[in-house]
N, C-alpha and C. Protein backbone atom coordinates (compact mmCIF):
# COMPACT_ATOMS: atom_id res chain seq x y z
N UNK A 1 0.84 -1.18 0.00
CA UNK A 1 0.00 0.00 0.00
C UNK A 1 0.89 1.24 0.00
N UNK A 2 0.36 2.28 -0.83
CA UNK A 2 1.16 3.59 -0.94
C UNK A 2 1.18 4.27 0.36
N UNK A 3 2.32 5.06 0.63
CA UNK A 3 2.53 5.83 1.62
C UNK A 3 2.16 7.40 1.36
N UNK A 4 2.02 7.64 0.08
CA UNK A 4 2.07 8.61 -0.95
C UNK A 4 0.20 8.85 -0.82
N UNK A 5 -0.52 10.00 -0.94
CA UNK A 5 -1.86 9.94 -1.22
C UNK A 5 -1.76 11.08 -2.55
N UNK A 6 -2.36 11.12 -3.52
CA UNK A 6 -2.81 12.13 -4.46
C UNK A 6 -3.66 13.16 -4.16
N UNK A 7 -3.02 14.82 -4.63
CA UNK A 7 -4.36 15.66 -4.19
C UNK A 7 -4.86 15.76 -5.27
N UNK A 8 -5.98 16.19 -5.34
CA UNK A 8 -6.55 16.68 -6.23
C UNK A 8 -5.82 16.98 -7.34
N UNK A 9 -6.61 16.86 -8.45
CA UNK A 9 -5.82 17.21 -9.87
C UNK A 9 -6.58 16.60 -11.01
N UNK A 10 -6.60 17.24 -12.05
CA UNK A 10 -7.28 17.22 -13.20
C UNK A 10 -5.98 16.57 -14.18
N UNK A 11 -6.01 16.04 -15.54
CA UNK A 11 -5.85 15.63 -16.43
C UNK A 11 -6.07 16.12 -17.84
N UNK A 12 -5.25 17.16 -18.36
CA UNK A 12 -5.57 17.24 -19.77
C UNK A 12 -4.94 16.71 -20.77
N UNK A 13 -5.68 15.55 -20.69
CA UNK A 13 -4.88 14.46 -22.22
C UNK A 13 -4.69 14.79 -23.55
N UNK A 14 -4.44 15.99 -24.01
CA UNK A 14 -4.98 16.76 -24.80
C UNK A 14 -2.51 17.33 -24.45
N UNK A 15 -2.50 17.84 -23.16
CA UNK A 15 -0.79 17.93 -23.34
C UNK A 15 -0.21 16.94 -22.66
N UNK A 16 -0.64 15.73 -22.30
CA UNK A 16 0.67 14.43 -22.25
C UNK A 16 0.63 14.25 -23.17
N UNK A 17 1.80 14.05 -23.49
CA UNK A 17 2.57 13.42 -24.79
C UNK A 17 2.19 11.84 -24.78
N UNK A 18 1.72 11.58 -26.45
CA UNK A 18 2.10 10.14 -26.61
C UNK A 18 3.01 9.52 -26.90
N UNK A 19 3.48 8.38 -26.71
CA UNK A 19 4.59 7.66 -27.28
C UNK A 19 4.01 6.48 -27.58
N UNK A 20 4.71 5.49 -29.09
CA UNK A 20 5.07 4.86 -29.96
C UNK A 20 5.24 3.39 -29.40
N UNK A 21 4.36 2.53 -29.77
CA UNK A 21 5.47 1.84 -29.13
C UNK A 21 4.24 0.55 -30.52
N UNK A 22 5.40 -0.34 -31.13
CA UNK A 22 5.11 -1.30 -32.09
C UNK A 22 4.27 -2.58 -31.32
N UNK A 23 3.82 -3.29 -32.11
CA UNK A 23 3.15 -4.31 -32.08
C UNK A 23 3.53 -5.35 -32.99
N UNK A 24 3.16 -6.68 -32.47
CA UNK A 24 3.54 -7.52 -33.65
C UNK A 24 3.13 -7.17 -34.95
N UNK A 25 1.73 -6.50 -35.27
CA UNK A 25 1.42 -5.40 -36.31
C UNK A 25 0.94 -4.52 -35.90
N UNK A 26 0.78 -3.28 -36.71
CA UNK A 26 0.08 -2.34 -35.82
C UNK A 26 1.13 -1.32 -34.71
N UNK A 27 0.65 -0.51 -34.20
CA UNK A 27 1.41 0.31 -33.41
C UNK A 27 0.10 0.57 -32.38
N UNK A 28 0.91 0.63 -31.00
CA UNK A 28 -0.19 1.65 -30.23
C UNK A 28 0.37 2.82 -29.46
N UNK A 29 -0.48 3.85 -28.87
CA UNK A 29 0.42 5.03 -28.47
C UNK A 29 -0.13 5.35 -27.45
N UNK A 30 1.22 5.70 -26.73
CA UNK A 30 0.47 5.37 -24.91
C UNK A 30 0.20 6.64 -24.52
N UNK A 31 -0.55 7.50 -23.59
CA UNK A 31 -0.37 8.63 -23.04
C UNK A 31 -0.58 8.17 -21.29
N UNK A 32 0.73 8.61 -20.61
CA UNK A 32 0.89 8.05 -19.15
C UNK A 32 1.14 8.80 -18.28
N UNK A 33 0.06 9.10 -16.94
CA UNK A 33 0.61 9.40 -16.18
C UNK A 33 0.79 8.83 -15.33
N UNK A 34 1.84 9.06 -14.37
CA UNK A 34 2.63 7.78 -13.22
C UNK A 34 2.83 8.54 -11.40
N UNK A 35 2.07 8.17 -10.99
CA UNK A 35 2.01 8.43 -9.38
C UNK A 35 2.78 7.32 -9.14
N UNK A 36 3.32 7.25 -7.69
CA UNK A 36 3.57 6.42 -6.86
C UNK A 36 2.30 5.49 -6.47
N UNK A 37 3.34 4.07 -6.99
CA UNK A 37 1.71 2.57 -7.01
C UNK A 37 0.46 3.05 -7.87
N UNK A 38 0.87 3.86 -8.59
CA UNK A 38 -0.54 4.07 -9.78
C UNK A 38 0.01 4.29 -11.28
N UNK A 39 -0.54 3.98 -12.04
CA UNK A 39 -0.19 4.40 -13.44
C UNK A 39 -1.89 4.62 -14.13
N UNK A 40 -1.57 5.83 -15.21
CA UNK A 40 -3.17 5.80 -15.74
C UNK A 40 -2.95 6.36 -17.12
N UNK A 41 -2.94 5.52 -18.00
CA UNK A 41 -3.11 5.80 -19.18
C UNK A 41 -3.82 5.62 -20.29
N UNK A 42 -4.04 6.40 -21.05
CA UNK A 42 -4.97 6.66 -22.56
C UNK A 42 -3.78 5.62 -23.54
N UNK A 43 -4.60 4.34 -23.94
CA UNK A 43 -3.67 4.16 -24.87
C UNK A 43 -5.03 3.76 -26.45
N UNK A 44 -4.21 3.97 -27.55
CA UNK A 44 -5.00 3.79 -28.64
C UNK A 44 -4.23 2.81 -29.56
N UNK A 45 -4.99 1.50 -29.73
CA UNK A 45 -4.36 0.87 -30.64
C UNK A 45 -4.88 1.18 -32.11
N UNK A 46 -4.12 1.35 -32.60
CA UNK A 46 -3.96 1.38 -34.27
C UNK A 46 -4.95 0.01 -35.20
N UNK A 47 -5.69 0.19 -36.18
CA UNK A 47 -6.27 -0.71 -37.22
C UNK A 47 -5.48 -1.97 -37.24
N UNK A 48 -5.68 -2.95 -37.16
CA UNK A 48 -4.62 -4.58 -37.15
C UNK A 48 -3.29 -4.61 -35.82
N UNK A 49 -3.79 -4.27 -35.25
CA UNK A 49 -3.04 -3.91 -33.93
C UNK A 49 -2.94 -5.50 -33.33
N UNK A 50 -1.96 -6.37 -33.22
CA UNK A 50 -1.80 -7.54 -32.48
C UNK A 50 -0.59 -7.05 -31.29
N UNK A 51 -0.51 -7.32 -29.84
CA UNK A 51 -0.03 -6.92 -28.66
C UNK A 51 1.64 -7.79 -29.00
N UNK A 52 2.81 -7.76 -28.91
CA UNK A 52 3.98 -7.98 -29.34
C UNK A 52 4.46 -8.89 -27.82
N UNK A 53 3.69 -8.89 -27.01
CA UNK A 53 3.90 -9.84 -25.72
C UNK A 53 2.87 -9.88 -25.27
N UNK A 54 2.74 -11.06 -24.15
CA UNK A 54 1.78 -11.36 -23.15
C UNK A 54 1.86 -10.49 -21.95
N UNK A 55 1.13 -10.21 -21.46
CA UNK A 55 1.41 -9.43 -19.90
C UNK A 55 0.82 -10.16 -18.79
N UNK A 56 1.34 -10.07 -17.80
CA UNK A 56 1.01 -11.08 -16.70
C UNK A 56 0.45 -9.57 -15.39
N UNK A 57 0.70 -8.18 -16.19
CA UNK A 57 0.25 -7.73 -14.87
C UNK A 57 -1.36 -7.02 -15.08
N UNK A 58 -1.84 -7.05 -13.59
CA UNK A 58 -3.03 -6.69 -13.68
C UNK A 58 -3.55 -5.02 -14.16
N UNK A 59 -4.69 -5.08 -14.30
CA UNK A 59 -5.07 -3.77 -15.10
C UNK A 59 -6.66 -3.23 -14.40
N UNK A 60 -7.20 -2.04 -14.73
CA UNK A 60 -8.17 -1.83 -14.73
C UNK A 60 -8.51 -1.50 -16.21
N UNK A 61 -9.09 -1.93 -17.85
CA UNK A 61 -9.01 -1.38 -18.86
C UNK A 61 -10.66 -0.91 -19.16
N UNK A 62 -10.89 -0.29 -19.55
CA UNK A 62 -12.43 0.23 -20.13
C UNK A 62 -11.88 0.70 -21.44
N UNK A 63 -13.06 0.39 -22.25
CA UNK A 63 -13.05 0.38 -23.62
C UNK A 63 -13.66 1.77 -23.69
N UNK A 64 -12.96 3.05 -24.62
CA UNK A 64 -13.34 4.17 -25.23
C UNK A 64 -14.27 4.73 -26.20
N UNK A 65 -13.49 4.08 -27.41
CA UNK A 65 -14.16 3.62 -28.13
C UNK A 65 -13.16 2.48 -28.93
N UNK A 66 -13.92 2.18 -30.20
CA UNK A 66 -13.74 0.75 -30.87
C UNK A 66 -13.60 -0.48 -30.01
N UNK A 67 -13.50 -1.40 -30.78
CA UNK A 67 -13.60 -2.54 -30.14
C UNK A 67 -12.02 -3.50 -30.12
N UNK A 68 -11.80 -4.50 -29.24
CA UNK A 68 -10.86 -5.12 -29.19
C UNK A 68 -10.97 -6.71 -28.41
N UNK A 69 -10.51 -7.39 -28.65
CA UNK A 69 -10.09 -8.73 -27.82
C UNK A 69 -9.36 -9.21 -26.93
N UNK A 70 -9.67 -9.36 -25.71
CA UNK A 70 -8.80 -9.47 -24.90
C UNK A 70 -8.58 -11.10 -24.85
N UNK A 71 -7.38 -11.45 -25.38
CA UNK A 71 -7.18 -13.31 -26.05
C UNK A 71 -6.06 -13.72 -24.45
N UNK A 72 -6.35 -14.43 -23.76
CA UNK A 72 -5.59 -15.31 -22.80
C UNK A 72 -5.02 -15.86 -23.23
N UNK A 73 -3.91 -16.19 -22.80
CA UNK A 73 -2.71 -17.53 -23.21
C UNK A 73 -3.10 -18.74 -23.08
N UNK A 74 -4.57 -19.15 -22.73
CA UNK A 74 -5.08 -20.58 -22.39
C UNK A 74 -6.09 -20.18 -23.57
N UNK A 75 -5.98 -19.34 -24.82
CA UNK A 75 -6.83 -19.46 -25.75
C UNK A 75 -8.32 -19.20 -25.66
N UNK A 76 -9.18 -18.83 -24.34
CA UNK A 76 -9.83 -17.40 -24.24
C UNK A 76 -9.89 -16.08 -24.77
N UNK A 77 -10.57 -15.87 -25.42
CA UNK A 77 -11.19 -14.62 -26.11
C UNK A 77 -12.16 -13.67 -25.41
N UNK A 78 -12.14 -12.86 -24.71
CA UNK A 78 -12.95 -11.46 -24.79
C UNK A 78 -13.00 -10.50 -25.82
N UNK A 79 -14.96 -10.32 -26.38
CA UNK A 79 -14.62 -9.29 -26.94
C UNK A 79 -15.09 -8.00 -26.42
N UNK A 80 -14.26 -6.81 -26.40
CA UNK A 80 -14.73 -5.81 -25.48
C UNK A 80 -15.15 -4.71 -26.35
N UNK A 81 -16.23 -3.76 -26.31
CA UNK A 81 -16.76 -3.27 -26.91
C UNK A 81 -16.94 -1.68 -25.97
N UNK A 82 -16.84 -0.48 -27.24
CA UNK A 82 -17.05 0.53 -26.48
C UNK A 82 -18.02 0.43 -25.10
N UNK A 83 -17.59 1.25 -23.91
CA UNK A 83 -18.08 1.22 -22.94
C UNK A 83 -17.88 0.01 -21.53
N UNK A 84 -16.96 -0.74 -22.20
CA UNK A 84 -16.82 -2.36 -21.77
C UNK A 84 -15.73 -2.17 -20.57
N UNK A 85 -15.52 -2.64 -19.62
CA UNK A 85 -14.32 -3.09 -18.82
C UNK A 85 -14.00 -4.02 -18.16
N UNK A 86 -12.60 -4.12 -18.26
CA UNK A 86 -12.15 -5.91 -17.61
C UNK A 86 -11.29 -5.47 -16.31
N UNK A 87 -11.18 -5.94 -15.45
CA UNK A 87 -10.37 -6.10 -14.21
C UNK A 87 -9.71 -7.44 -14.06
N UNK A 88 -8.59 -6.83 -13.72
CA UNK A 88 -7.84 -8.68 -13.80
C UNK A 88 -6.60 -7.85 -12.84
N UNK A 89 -6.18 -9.04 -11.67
CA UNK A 89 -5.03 -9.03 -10.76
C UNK A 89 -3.72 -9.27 -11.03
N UNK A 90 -2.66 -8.89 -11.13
CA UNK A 90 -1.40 -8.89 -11.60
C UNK A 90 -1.30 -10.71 -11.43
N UNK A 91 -0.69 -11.62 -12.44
CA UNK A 91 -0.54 -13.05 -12.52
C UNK A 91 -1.81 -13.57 -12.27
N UNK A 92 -2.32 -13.21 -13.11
CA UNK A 92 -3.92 -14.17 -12.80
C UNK A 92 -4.71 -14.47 -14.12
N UNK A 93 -4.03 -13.88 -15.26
CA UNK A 93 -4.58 -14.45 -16.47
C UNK A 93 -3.05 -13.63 -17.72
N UNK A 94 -2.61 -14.50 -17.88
CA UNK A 94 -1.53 -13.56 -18.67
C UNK A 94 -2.77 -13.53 -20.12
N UNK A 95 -2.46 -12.22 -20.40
CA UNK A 95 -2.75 -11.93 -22.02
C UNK A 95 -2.77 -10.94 -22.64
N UNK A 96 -3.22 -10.51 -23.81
CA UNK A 96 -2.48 -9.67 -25.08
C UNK A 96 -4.09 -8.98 -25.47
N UNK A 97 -3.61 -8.00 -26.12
CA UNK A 97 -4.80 -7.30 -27.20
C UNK A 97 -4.78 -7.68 -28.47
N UNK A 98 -5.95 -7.60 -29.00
CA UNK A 98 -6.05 -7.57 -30.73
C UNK A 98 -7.58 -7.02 -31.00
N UNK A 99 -7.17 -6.01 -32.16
CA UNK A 99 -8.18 -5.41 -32.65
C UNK A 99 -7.42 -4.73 -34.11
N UNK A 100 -9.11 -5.44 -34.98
CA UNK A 100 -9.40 -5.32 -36.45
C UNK A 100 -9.22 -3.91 -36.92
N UNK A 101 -9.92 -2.96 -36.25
CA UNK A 101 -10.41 -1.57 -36.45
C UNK A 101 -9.77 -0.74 -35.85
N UNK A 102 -9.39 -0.77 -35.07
CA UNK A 102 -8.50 -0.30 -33.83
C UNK A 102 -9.43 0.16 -32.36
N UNK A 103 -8.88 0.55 -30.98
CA UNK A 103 -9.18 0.66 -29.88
C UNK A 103 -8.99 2.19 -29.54
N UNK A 104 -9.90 3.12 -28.53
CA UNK A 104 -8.97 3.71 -27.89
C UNK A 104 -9.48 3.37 -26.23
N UNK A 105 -8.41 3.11 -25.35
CA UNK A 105 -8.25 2.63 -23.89
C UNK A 105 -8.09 4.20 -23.05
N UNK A 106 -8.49 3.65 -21.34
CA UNK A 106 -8.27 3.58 -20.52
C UNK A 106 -7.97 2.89 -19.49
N UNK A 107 -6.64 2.98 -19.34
CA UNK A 107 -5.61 1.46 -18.79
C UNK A 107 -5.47 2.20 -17.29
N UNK A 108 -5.78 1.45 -16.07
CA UNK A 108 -5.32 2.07 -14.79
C UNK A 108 -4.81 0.73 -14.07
N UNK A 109 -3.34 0.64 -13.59
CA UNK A 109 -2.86 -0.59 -13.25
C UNK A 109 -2.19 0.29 -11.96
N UNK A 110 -1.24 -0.49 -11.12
CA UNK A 110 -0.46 -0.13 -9.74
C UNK A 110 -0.80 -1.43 -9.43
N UNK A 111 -0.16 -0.59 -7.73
CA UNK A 111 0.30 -1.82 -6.52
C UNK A 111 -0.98 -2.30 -5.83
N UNK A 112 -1.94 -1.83 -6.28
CA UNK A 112 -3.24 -2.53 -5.86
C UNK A 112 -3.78 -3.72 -6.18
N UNK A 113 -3.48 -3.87 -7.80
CA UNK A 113 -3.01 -5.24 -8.40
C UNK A 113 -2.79 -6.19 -7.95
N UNK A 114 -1.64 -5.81 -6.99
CA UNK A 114 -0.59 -7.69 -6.98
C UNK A 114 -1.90 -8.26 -6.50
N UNK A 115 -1.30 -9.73 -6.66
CA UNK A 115 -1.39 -11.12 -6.01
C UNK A 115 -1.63 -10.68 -4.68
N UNK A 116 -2.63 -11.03 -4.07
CA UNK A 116 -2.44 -11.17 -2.58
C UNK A 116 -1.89 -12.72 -2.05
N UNK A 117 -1.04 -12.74 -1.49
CA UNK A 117 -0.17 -14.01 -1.25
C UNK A 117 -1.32 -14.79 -0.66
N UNK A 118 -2.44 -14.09 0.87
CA UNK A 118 -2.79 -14.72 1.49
C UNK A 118 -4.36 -15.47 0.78
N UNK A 119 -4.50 -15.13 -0.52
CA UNK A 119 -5.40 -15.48 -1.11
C UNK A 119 -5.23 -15.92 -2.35
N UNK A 120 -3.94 -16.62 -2.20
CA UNK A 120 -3.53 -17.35 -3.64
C UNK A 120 -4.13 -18.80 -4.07
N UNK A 121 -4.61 -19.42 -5.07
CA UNK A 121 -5.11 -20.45 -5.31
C UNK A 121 -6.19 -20.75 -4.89
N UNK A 122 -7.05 -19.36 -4.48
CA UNK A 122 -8.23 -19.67 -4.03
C UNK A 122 -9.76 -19.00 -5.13
């Protein structure tokens, strides 16, 4: 748990900068801001956008607009659709994005995430 609390504060996504970052096809572009144990970012995947790794950490994601798939490594498919959101705990379902048309996200992940040890395998 953070020691750190946030005051108040607004967000104009409009001057964080995005950055670049490739996909197995496709590109997506992140816009991030980063507190202590928080991260919150606008990301938009690009038309044929496939995710270039698996991720094992947890997320809060809501769908913006377009649509996308959230595909598990055990071959599970979500499809998430504007307005949609998934919650998942850091190591508790590794998996990737893919979307036809492209996405735009709201990704909110941190230390709230982990694994709780005392409630593992349950």
């Amino acid at each position: 748990m953070s020691t750190q609390n946030i005051p108040f504060q607004t967000i104009d996504w409009t001057k964080v900068p995005k950055v670049e970052y490739k996909g197995e096809t496709g590109v997506a572009y992140w816009q991030t801001i980063q507190f202590q144990g928080l991260r919150v970012r606008i990301v938009e995947y690009s038309k044929g956008y496939i995710a270039d790794h698996w991720c094992e950490k947890g997320h809060i994601v809501h769908c913006l607009e377009g649509d996308f798939i959230s595909e598990l490594k055990d071959g599970t498919k979500h499809a998430m659709t504007r307005g949609m959101t998934y919650v998942v705990s850091d190591q508790l379902s590794t998996h990737r994005s893919v979307t036809e048309k492209g996405a735009k996200l709201l990704i909110i992940d941190g230390d709230f995430l982990k694994l709780d040890p005392a409630n593992a395998g349950q």
